[in-house]
PDB file of N, CA and C in Angstrom:
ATOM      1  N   UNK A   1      92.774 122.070  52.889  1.00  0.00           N
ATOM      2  CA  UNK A   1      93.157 120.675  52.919  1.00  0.00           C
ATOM      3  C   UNK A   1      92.139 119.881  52.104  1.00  0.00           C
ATOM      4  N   UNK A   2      92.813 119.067  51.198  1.00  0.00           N
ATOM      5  CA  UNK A   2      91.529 118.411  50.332  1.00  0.00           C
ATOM      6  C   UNK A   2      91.135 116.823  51.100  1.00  0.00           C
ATOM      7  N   UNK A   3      90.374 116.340  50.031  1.00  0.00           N
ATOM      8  CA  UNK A   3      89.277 115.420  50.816  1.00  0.00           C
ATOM      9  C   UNK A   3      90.888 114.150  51.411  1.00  0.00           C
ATOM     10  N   UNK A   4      91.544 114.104  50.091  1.00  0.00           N
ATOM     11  CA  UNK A   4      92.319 113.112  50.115  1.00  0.00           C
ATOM     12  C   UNK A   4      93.565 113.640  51.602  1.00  0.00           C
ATOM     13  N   UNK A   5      93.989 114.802  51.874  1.00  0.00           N
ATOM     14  CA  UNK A   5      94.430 114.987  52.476  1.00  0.00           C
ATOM     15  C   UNK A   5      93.808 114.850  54.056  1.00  0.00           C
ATOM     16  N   UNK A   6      92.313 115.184  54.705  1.00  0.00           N
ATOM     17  CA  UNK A   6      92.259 114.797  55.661  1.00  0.00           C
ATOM     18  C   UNK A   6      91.730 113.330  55.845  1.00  0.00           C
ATOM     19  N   UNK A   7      91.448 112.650  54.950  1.00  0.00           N
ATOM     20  CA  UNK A   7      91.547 111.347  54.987  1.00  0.00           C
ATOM     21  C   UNK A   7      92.954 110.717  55.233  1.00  0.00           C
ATOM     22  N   UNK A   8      93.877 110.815  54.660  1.00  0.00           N
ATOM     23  CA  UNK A   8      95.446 110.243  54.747  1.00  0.00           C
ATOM     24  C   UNK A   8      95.679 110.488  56.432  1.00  0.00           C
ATOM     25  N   UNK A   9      95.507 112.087  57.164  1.00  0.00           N
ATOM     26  CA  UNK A   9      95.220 112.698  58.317  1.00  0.00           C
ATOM     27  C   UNK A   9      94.402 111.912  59.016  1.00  0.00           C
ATOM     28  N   UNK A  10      93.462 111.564  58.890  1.00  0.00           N
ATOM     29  CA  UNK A  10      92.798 110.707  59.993  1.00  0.00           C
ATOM     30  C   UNK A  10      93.115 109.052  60.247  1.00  0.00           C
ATOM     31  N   UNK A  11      93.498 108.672  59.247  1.00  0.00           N
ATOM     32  CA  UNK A  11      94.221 107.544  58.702  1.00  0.00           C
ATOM     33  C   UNK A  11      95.342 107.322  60.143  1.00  0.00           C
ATOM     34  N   UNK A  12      95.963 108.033  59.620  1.00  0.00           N
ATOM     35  CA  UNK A  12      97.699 108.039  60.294  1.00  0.00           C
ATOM     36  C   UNK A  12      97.495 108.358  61.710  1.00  0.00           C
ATOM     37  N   UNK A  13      96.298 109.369  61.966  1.00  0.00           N
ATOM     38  CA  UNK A  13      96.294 109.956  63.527  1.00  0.00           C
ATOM     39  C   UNK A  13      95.913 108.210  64.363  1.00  0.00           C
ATOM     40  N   UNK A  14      94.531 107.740  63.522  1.00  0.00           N
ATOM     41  CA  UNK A  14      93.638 106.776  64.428  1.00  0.00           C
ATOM     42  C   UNK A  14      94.550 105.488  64.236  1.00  0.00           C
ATOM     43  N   UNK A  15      95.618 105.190  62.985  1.00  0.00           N
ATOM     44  CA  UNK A  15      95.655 104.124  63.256  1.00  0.00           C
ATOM     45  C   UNK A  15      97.515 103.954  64.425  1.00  0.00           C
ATOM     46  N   UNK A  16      97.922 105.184  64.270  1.00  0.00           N
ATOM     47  CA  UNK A  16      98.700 104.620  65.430  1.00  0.00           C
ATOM     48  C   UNK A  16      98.146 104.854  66.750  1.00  0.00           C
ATOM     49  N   UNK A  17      96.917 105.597  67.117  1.00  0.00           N
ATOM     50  CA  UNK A  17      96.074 105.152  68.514  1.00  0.00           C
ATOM     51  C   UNK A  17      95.415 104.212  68.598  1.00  0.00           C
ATOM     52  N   UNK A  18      94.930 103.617  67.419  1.00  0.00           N
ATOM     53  CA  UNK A  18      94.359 102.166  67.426  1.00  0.00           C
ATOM     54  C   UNK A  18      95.731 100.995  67.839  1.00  0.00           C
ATOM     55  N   UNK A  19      96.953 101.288  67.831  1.00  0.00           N
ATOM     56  CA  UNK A  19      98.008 100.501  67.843  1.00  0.00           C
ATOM     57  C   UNK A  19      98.674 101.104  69.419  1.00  0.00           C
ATOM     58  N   UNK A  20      98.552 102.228  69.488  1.00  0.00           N
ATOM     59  CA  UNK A  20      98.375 102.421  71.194  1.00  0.00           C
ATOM     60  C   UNK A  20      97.544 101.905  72.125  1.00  0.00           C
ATOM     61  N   UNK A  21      96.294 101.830  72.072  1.00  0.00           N
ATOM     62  CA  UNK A  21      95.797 101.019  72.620  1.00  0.00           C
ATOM     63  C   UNK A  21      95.522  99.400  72.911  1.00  0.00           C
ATOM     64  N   UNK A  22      96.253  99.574  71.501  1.00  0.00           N
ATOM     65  CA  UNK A  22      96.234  97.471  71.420  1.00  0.00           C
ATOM     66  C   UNK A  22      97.010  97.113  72.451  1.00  0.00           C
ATOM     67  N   UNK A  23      98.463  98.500  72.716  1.00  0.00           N
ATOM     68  CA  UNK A  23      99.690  97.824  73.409  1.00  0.00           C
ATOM     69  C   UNK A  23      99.138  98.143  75.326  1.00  0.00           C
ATOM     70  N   UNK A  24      98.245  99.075  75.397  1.00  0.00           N
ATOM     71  CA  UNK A  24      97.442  99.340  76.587  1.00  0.00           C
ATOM     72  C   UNK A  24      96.562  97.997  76.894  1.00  0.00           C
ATOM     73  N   UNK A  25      96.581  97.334  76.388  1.00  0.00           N
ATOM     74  CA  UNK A  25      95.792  95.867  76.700  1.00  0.00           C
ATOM     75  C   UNK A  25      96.543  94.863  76.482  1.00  0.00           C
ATOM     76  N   UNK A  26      98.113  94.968  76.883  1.00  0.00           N
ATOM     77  CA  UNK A  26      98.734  93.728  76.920  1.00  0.00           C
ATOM     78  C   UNK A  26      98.969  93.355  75.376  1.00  0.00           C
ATOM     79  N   UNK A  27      98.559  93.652  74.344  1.00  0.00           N
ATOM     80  CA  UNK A  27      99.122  93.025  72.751  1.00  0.00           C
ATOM     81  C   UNK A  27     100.079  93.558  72.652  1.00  0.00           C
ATOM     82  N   UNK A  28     100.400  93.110  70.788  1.00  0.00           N
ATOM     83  CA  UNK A  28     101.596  94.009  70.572  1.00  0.00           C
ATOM     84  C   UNK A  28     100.660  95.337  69.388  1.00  0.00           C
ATOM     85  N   UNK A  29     101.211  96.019  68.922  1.00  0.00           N
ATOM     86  CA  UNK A  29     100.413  97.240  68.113  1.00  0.00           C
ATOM     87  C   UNK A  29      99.514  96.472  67.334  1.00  0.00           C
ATOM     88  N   UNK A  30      99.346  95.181  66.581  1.00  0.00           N
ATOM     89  CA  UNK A  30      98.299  94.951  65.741  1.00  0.00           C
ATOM     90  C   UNK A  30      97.483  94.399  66.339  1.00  0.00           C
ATOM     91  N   UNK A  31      97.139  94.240  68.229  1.00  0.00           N
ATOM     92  CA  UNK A  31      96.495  93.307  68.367  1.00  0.00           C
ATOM     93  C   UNK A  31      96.644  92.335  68.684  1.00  0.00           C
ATOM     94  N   UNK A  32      97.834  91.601  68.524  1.00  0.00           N
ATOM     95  CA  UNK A  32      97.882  89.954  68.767  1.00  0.00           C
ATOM     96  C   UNK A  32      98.441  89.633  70.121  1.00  0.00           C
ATOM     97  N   UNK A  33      98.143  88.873  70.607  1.00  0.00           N
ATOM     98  CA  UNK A  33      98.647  88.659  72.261  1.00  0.00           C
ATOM     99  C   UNK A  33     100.254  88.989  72.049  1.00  0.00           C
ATOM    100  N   UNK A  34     100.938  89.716  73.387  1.00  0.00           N
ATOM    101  CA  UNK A  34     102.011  89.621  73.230  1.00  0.00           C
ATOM    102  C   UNK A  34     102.449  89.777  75.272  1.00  0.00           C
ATOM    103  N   UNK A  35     102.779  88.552  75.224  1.00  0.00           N
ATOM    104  CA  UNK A  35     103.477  88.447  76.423  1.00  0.00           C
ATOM    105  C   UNK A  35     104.739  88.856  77.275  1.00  0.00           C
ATOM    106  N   UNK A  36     105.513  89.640  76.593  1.00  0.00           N
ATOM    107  CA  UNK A  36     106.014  90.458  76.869  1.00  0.00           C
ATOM    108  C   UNK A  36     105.257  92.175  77.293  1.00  0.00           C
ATOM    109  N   UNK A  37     104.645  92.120  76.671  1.00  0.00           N
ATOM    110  CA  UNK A  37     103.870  93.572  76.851  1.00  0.00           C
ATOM    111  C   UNK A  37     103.367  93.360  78.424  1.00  0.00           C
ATOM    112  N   UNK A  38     104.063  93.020  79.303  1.00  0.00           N
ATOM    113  CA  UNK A  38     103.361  92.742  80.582  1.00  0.00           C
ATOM    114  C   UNK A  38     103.151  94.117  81.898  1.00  0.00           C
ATOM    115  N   UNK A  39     103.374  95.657  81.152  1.00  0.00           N
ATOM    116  CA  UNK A  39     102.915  96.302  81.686  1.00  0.00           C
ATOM    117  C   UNK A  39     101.282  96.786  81.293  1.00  0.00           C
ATOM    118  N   UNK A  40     101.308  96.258  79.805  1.00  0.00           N
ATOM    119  CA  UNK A  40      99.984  96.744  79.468  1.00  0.00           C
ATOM    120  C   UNK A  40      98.300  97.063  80.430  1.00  0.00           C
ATOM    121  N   UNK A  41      97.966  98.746  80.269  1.00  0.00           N
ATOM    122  CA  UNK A  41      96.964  98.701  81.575  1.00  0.00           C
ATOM    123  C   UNK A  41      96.004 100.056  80.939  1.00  0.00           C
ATOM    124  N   UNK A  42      94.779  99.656  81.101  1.00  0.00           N
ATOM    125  CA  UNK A  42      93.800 100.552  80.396  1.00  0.00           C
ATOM    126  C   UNK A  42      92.767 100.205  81.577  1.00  0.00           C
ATOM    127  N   UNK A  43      92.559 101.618  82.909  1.00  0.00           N
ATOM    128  CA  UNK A  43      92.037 101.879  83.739  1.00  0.00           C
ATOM    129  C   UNK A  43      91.505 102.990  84.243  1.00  0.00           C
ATOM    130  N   UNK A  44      90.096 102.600  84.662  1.00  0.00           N
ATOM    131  CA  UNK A  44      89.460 103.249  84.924  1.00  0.00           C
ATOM    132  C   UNK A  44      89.533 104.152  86.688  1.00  0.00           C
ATOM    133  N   UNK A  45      89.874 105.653  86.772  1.00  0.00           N
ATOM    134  CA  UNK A  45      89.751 105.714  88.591  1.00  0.00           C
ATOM    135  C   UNK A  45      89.047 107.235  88.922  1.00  0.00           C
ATOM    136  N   UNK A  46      88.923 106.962  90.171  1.00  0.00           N
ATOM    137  CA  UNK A  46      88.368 108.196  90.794  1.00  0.00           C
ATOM    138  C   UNK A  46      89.391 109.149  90.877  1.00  0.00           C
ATOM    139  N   UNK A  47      88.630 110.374  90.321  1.00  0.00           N
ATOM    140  CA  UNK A  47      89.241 111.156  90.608  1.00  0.00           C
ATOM    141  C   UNK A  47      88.651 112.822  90.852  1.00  0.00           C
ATOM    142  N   UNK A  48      88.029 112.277  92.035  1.00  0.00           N
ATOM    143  CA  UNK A  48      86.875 113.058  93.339  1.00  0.00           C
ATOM    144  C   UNK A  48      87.623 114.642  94.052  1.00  0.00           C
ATOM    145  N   UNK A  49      87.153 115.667  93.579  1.00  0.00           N
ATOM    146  CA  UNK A  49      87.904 116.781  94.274  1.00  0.00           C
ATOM    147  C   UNK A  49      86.777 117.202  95.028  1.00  0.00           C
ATOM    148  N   UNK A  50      85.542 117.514  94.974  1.00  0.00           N
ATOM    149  CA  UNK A  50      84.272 117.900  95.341  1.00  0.00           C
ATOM    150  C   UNK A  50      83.497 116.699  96.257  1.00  0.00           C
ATOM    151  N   UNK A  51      82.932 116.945  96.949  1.00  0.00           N
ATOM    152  CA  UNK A  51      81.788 115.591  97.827  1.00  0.00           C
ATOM    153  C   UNK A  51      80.845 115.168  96.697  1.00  0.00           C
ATOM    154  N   UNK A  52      80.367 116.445  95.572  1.00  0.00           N
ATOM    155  CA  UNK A  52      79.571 115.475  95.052  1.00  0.00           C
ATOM    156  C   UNK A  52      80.202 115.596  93.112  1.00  0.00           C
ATOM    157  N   UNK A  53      81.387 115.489  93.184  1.00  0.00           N
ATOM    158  CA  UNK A  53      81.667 115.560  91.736  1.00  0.00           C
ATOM    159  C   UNK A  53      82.094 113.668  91.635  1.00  0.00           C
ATOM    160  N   UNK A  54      82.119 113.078  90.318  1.00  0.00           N
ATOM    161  CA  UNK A  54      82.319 111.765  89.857  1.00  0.00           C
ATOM    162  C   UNK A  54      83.422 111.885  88.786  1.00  0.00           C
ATOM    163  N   UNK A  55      84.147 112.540  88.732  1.00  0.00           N
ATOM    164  CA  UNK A  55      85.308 112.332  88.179  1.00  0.00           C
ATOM    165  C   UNK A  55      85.874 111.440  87.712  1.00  0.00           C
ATOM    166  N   UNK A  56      85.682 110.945  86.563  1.00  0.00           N
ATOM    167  CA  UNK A  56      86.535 109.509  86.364  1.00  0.00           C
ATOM    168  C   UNK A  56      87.853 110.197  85.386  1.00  0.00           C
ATOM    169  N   UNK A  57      89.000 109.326  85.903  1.00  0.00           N
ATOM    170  CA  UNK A  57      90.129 109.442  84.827  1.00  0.00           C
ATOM    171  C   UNK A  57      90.297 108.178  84.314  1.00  0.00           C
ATOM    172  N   UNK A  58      91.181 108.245  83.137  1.00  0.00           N
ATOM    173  CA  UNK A  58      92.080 107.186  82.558  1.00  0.00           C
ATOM    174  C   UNK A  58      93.361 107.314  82.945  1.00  0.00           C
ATOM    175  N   UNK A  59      93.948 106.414  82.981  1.00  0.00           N
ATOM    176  CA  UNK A  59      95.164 105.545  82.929  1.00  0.00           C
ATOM    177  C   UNK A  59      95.666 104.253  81.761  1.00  0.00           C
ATOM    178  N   UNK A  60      96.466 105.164  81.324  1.00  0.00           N
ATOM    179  CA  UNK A  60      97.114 103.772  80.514  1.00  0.00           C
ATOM    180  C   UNK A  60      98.421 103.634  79.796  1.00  0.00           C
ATOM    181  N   UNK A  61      98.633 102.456  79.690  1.00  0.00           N
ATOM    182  CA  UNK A  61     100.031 103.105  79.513  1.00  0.00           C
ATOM    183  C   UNK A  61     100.631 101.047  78.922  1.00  0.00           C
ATOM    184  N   UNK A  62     101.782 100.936  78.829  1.00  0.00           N
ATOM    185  CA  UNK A  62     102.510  99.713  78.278  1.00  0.00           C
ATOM    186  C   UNK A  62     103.945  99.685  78.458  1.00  0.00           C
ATOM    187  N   UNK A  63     104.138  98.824  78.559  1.00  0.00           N
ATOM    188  CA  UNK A  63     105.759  98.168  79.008  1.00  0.00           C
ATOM    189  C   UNK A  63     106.230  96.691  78.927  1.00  0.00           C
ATOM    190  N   UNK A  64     107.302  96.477  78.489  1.00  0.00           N
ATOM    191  CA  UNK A  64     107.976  95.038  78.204  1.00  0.00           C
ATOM    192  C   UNK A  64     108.302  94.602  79.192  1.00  0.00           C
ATOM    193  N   UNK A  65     108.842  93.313  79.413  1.00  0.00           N
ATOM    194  CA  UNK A  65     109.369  92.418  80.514  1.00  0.00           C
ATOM    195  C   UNK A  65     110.591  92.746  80.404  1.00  0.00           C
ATOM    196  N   UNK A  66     111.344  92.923  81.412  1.00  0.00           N
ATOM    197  CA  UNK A  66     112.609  93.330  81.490  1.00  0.00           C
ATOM    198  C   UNK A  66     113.306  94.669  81.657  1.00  0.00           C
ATOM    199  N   UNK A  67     112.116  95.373  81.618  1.00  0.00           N
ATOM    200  CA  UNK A  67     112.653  96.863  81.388  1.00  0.00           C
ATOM    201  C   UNK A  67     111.207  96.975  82.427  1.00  0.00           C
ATOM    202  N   UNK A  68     112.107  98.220  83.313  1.00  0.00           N
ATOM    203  CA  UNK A  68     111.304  99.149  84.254  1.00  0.00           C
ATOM    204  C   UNK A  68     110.242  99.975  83.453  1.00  0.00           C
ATOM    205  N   UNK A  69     111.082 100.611  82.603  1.00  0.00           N
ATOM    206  CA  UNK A  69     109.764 101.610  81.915  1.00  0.00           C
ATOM    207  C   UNK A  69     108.623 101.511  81.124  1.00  0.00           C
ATOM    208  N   UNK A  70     107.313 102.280  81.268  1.00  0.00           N
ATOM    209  CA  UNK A  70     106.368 102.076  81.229  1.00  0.00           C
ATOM    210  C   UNK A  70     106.142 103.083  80.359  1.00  0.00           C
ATOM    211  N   UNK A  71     105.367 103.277  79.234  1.00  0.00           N
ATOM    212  CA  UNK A  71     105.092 104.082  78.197  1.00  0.00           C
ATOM    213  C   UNK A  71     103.204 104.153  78.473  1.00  0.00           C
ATOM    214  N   UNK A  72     102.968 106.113  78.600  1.00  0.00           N
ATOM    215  CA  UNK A  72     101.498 106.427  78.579  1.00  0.00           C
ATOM    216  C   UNK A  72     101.246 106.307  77.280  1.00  0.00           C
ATOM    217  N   UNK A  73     100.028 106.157  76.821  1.00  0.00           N
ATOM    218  CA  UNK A  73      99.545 106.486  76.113  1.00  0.00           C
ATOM    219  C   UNK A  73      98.535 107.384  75.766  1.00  0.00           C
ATOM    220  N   UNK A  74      98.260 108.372  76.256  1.00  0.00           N
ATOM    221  CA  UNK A  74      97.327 109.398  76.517  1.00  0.00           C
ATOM    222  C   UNK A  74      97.366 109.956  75.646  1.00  0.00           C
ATOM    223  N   UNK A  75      96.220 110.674  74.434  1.00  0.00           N
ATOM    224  CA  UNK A  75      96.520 111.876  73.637  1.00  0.00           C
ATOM    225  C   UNK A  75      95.153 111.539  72.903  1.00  0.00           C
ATOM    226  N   UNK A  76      94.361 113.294  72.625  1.00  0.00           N
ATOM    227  CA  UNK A  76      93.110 113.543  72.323  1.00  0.00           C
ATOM    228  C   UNK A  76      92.473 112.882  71.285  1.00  0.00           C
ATOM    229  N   UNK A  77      93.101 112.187  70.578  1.00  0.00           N
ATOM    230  CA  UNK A  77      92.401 111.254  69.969  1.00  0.00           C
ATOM    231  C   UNK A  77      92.015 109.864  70.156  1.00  0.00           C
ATOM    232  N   UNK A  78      92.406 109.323  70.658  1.00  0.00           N
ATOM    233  CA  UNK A  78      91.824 107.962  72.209  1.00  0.00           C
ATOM    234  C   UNK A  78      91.001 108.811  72.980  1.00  0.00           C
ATOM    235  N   UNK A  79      91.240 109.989  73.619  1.00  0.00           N
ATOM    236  CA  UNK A  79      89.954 110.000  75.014  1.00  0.00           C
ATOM    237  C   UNK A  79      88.788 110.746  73.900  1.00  0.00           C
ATOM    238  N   UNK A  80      88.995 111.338  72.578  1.00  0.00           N
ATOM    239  CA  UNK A  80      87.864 111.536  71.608  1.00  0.00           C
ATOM    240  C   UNK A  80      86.741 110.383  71.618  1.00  0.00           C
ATOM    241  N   UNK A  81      87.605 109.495  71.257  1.00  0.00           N
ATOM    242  CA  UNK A  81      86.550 108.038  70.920  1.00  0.00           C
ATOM    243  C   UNK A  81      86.560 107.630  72.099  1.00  0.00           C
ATOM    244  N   UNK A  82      86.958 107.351  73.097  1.00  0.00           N
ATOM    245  CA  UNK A  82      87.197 107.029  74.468  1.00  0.00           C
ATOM    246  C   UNK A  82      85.711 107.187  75.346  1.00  0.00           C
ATOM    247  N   UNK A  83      85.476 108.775  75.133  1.00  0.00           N
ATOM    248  CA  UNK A  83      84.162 109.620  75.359  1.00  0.00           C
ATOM    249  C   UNK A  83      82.841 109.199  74.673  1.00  0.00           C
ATOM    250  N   UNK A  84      83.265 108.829  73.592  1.00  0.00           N
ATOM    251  CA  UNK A  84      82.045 109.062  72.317  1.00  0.00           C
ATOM    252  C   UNK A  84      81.597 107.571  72.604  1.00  0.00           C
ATOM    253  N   UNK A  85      81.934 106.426  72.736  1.00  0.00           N
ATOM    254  CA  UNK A  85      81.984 104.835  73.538  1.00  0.00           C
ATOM    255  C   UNK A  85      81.380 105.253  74.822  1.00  0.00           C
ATOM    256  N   UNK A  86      82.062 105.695  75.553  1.00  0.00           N
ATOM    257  CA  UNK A  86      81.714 106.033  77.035  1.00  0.00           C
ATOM    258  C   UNK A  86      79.959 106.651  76.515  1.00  0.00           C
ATOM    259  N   UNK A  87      79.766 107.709  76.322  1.00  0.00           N
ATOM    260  CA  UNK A  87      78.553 108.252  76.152  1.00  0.00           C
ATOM    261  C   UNK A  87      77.194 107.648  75.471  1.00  0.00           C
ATOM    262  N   UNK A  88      77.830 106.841  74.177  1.00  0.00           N
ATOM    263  CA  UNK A  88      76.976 106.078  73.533  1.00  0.00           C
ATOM    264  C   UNK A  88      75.771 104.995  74.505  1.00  0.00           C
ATOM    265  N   UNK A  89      76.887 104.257  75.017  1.00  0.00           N
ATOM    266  CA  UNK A  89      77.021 103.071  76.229  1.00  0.00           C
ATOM    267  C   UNK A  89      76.184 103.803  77.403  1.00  0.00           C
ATOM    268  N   UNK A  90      76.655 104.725  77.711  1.00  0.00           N
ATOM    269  CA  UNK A  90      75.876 105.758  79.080  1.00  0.00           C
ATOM    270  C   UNK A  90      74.881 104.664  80.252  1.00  0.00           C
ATOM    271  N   UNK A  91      73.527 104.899  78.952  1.00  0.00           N
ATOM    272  CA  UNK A  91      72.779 103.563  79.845  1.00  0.00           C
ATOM    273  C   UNK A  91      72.871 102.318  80.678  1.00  0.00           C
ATOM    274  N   UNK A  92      73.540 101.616  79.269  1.00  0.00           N
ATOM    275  CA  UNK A  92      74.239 100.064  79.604  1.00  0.00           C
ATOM    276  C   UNK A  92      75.285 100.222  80.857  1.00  0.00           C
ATOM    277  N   UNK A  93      76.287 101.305  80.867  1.00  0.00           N
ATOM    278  CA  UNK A  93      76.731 101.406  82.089  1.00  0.00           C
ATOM    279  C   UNK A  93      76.142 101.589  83.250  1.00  0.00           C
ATOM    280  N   UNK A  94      75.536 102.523  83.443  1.00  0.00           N
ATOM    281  CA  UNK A  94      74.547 103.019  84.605  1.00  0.00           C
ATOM    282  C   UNK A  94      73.908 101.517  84.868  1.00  0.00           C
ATOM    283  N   UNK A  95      73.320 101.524  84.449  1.00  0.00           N
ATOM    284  CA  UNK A  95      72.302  99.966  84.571  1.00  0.00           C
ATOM    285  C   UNK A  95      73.269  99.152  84.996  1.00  0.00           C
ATOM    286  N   UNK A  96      74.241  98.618  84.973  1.00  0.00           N
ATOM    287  CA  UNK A  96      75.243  97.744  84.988  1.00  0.00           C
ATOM    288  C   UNK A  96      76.203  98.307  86.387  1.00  0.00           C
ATOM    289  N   UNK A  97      76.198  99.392  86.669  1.00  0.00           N
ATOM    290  CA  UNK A  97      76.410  99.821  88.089  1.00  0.00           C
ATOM    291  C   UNK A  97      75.135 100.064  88.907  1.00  0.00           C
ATOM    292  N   UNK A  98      73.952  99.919  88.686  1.00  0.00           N
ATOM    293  CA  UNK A  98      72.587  99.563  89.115  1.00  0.00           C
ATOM    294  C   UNK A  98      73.179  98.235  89.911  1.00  0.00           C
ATOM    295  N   UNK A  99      73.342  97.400  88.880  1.00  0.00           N
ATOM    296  CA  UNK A  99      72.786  95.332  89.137  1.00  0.00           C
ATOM    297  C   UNK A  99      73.912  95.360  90.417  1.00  0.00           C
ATOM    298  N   UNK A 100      75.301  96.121  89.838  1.00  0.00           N
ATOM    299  CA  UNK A 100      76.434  95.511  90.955  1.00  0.00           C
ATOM    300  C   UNK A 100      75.772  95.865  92.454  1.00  0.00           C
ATOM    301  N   UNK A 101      75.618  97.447  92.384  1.00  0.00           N
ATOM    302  CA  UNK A 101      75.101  97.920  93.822  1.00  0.00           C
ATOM    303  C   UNK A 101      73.881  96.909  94.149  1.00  0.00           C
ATOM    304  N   UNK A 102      72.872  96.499  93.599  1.00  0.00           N
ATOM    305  CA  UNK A 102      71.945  95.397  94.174  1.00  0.00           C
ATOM    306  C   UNK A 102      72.618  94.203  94.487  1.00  0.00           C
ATOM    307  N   UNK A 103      73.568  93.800  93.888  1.00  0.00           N
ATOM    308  CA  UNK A 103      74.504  92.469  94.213  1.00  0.00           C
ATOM    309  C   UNK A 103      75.483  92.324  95.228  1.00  0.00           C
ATOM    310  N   UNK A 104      75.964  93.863  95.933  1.00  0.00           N
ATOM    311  CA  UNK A 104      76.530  93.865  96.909  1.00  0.00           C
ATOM    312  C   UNK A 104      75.057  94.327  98.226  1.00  0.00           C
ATOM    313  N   UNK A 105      74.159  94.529  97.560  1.00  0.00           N
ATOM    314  CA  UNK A 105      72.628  94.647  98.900  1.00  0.00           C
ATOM    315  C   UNK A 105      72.970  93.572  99.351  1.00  0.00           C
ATOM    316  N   UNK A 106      72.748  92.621  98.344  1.00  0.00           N
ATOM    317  CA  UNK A 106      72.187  91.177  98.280  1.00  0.00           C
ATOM    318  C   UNK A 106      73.309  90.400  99.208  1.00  0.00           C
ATOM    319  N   UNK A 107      74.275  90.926  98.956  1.00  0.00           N
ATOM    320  CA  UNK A 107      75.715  90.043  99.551  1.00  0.00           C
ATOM    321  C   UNK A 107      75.451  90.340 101.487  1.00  0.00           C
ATOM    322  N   UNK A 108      75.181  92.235 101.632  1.00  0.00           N
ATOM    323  CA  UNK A 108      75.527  92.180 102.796  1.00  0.00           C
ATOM    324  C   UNK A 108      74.183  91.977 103.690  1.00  0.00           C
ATOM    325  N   UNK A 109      73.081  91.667 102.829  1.00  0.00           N
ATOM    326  CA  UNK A 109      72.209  90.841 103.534  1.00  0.00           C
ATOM    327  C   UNK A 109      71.810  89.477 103.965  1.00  0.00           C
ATOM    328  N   UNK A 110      72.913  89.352 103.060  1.00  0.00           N
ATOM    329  CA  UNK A 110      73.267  87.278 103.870  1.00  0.00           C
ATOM    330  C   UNK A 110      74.066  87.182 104.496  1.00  0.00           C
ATOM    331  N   UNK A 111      74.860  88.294 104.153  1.00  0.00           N
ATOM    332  CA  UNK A 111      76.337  88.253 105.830  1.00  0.00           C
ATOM    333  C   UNK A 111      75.007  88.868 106.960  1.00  0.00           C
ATOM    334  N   UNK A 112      74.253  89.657 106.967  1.00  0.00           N
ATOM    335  CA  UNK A 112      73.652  89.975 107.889  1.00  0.00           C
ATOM    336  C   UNK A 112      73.009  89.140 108.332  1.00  0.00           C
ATOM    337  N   UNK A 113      72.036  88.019 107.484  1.00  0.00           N
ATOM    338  CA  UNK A 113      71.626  86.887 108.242  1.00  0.00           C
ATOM    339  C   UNK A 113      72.389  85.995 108.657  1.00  0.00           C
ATOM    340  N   UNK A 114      73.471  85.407 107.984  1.00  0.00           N
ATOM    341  CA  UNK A 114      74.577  84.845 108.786  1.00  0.00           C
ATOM    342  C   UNK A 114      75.079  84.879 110.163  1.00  0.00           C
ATOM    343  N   UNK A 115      74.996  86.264 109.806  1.00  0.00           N
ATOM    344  CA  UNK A 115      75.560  86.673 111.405  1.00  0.00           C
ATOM    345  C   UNK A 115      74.512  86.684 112.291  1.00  0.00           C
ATOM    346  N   UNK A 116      73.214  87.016 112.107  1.00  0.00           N
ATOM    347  CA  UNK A 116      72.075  86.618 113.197  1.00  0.00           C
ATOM    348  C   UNK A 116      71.901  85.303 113.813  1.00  0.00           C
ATOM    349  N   UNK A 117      71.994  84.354 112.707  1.00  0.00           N
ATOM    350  CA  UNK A 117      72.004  82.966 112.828  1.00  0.00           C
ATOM    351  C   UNK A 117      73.170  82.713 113.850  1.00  0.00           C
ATOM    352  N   UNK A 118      74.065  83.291 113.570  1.00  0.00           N
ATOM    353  CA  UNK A 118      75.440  83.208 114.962  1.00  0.00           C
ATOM    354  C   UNK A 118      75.321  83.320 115.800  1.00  0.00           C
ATOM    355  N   UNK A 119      74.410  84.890 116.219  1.00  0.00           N
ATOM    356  CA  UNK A 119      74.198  85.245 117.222  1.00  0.00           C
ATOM    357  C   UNK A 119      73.190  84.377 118.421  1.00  0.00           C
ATOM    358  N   UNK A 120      72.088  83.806 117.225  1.00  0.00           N
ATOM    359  CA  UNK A 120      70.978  83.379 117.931  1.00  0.00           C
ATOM    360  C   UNK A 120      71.475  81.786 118.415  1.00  0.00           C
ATOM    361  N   UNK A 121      72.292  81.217 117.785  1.00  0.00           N
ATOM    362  CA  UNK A 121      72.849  79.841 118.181  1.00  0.00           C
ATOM    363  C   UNK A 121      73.878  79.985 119.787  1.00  0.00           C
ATOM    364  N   UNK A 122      74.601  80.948 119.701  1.00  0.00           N
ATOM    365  CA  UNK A 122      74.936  81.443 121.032  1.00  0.00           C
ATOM    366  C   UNK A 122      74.009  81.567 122.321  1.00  0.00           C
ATOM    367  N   UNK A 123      73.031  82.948 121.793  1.00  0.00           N
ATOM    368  CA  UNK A 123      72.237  82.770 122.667  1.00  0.00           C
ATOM    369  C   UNK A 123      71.560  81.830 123.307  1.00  0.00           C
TER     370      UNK A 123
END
């Protein structure tokens, strides 16, 4: 395969997954808001078989107003770059599920004083 040939090949693969995913976020394929696209959904979930495995999957997929059906979009060239984003990022994520878990400390230690303060006004 020459240079020009897997170029044309990568071309054609990324840019209709670049146009899959536009429609996984509510646009229409180039991107531009499209309000009809109101199934559009690019999500992140558990998907835990082990006590200590972290499994994350994707989900995603698109659909118009008016019509039941919902179109995936899944295929190895999205979860390629999907991964390679995910991994880059690694840190910034971790760290960023760091701050939340301190922000829910933080939360259930003012419901905890809250609720002392309840208690002790009773008493």
């Amino acid at each position: 395969m020459s240079k020009i040939d897997v170029y044309n090949k990568v071309k054609s693969e990324n840019t209709k997954a670049i146009e899959k995913l536009h429609l996984s976020l509510g646009r229409n394929g180039k991107g531009e808001p499209d309000h009809r696209n109101d199934k559009g959904t690019f999500r992140f979930y558990d998907h835990q078989i082990w006590d200590t495995d972290m499994k994350i999957s994707i989900h995603s997929c698109y659909g118009y107003y008016g019509s039941s059906s919902a179109y995936s979009i899944g295929n190895p060239i999205i979860k390629k770059y999907i991964l390679e984003v995910l991994n880059r990022k690694s840190t910034e994520i971790v760290e960023d599920a760091i701050k939340l878990m301190k922000e829910d400390i933080e939360k259930a230690r003012l419901n905890c004083v809250e609720e002392a303060k309840q208690i002790l006004e009773v008493v």
